[in-house]
C-alpha atoms as a PDB file:
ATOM      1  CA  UNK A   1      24.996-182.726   1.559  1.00  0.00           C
ATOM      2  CA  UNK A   2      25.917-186.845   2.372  1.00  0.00           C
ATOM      3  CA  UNK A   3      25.783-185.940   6.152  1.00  0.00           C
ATOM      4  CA  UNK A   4      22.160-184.121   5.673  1.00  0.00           C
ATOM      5  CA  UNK A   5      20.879-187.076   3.560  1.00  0.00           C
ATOM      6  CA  UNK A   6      22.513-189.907   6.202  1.00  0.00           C
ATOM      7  CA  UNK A   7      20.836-187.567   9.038  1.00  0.00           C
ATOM      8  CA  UNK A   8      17.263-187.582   7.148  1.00  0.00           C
ATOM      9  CA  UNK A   9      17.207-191.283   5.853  1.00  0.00           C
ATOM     10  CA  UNK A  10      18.868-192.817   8.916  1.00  0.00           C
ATOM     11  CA  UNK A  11      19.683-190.802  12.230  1.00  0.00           C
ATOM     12  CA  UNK A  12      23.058-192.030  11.492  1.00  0.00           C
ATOM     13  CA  UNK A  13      21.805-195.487  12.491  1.00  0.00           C
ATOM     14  CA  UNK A  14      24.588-197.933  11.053  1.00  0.00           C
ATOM     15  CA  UNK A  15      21.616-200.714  10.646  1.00  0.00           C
ATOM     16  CA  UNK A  16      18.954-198.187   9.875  1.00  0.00           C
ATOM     17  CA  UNK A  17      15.663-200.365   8.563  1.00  0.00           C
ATOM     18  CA  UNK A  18      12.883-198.084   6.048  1.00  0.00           C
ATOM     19  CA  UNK A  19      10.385-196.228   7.787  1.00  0.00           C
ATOM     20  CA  UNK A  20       8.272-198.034   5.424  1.00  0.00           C
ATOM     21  CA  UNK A  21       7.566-201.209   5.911  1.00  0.00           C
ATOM     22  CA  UNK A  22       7.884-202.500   2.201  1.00  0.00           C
ATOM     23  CA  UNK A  23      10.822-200.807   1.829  1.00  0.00           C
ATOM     24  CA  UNK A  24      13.641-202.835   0.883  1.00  0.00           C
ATOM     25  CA  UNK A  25      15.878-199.971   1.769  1.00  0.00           C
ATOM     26  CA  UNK A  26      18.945-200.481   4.668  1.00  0.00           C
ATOM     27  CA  UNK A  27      21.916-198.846   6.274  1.00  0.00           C
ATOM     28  CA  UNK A  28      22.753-195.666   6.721  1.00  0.00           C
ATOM     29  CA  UNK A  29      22.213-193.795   2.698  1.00  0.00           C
ATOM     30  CA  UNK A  30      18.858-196.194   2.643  1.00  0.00           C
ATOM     31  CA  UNK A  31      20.153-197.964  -0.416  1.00  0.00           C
ATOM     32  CA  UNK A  32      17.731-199.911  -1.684  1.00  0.00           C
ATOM     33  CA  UNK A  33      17.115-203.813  -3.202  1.00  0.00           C
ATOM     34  CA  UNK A  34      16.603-201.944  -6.658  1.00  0.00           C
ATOM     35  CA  UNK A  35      19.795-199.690  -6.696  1.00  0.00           C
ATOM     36  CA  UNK A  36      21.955-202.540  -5.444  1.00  0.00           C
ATOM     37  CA  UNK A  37      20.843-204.405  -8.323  1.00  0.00           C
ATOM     38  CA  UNK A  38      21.246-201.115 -10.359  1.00  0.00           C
ATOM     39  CA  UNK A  39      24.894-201.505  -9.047  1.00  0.00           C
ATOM     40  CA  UNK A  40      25.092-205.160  -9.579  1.00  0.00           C
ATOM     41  CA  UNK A  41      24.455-204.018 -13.201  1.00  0.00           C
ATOM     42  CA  UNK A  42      21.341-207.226 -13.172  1.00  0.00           C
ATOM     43  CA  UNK A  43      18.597-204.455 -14.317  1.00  0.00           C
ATOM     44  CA  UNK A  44      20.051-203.523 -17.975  1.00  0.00           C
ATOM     45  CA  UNK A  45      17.768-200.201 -18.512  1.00  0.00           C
ATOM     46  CA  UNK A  46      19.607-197.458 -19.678  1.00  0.00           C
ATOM     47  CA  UNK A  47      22.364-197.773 -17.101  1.00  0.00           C
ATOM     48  CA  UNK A  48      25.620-197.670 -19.782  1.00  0.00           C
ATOM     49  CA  UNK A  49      27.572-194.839 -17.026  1.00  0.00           C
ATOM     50  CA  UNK A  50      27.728-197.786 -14.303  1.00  0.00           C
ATOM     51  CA  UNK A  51      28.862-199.911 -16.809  1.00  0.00           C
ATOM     52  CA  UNK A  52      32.459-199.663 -16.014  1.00  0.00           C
ATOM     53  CA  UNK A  53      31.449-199.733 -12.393  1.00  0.00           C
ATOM     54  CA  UNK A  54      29.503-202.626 -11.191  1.00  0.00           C
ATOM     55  CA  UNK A  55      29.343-203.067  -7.562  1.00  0.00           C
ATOM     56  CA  UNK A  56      28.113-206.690  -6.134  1.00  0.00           C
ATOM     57  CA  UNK A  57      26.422-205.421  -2.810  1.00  0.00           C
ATOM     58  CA  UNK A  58      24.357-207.363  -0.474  1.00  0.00           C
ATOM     59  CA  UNK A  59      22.011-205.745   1.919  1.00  0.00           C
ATOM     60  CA  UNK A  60      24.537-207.476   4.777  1.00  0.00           C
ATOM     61  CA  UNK A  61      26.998-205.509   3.229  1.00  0.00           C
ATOM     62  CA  UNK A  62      25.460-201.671   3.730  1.00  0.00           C
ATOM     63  CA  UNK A  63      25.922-202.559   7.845  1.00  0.00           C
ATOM     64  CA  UNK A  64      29.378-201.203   7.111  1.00  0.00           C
ATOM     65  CA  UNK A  65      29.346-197.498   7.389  1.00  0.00           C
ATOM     66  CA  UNK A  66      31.742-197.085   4.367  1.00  0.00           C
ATOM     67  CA  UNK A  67      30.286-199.269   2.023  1.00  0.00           C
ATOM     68  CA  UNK A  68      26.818-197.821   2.820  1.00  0.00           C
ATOM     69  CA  UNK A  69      28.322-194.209   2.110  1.00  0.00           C
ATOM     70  CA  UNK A  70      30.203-195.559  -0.933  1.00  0.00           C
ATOM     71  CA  UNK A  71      27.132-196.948  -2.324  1.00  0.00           C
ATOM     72  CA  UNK A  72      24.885-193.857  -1.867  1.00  0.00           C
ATOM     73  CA  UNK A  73      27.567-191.759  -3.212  1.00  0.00           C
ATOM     74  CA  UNK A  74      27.972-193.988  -6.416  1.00  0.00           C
ATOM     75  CA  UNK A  75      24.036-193.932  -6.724  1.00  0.00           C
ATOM     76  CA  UNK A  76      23.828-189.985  -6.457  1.00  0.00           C
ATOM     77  CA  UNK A  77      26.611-189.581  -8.638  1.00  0.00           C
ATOM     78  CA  UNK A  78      25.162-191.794 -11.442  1.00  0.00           C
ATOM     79  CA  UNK A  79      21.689-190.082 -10.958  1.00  0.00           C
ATOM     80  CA  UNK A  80      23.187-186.544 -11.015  1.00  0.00           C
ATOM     81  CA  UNK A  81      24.800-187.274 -14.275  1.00  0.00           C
ATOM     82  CA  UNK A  82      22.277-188.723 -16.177  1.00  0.00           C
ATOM     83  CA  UNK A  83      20.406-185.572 -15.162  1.00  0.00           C
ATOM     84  CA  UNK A  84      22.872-183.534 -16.782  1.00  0.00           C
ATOM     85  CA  UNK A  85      22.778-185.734 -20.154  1.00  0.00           C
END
């Protein structure tokens, strides 16, 4: 499933920009400006699972292929959870 999403967001372009210009999205999962700050734990709405598991990212920092993989992963993981609640 990661490798279909990386293929269909980015091409498996390690500095992949958005296809849409206002997109603040970057890398190869397309994390965006608001889940980093999701991450970050700044945007307090309803987010008490990443509590535990704040994650300072700048965009510079979704250039490396790990972190970028990490980050999505984290993301889908959160939302795929708070589905299930």
């Amino acid at each position: 499933m990661i490798k279909v999403l990386i293929a269909v967001e980015s091409r498996f372009k390690l500095r992949a920009d958005p296809k849409v210009k206002q997109s603040t999205a970057f890398g190869l999962m397309q994390v965006t400006g608001t889940t980093r700050d999701d991450l970050k734990g700044k945007r307090k709405k309803d987010h008490v699972l990443l509590r535990d598991f704040y994650w300072d990212l700048e965009k510079e920092d979704l250039a490396d292929a790990v972190v970028s993989i990490a980050a999505g992963i984290r993301w889908l993981s959160y939302k795929y959870t708070s589905i299930r609640n």
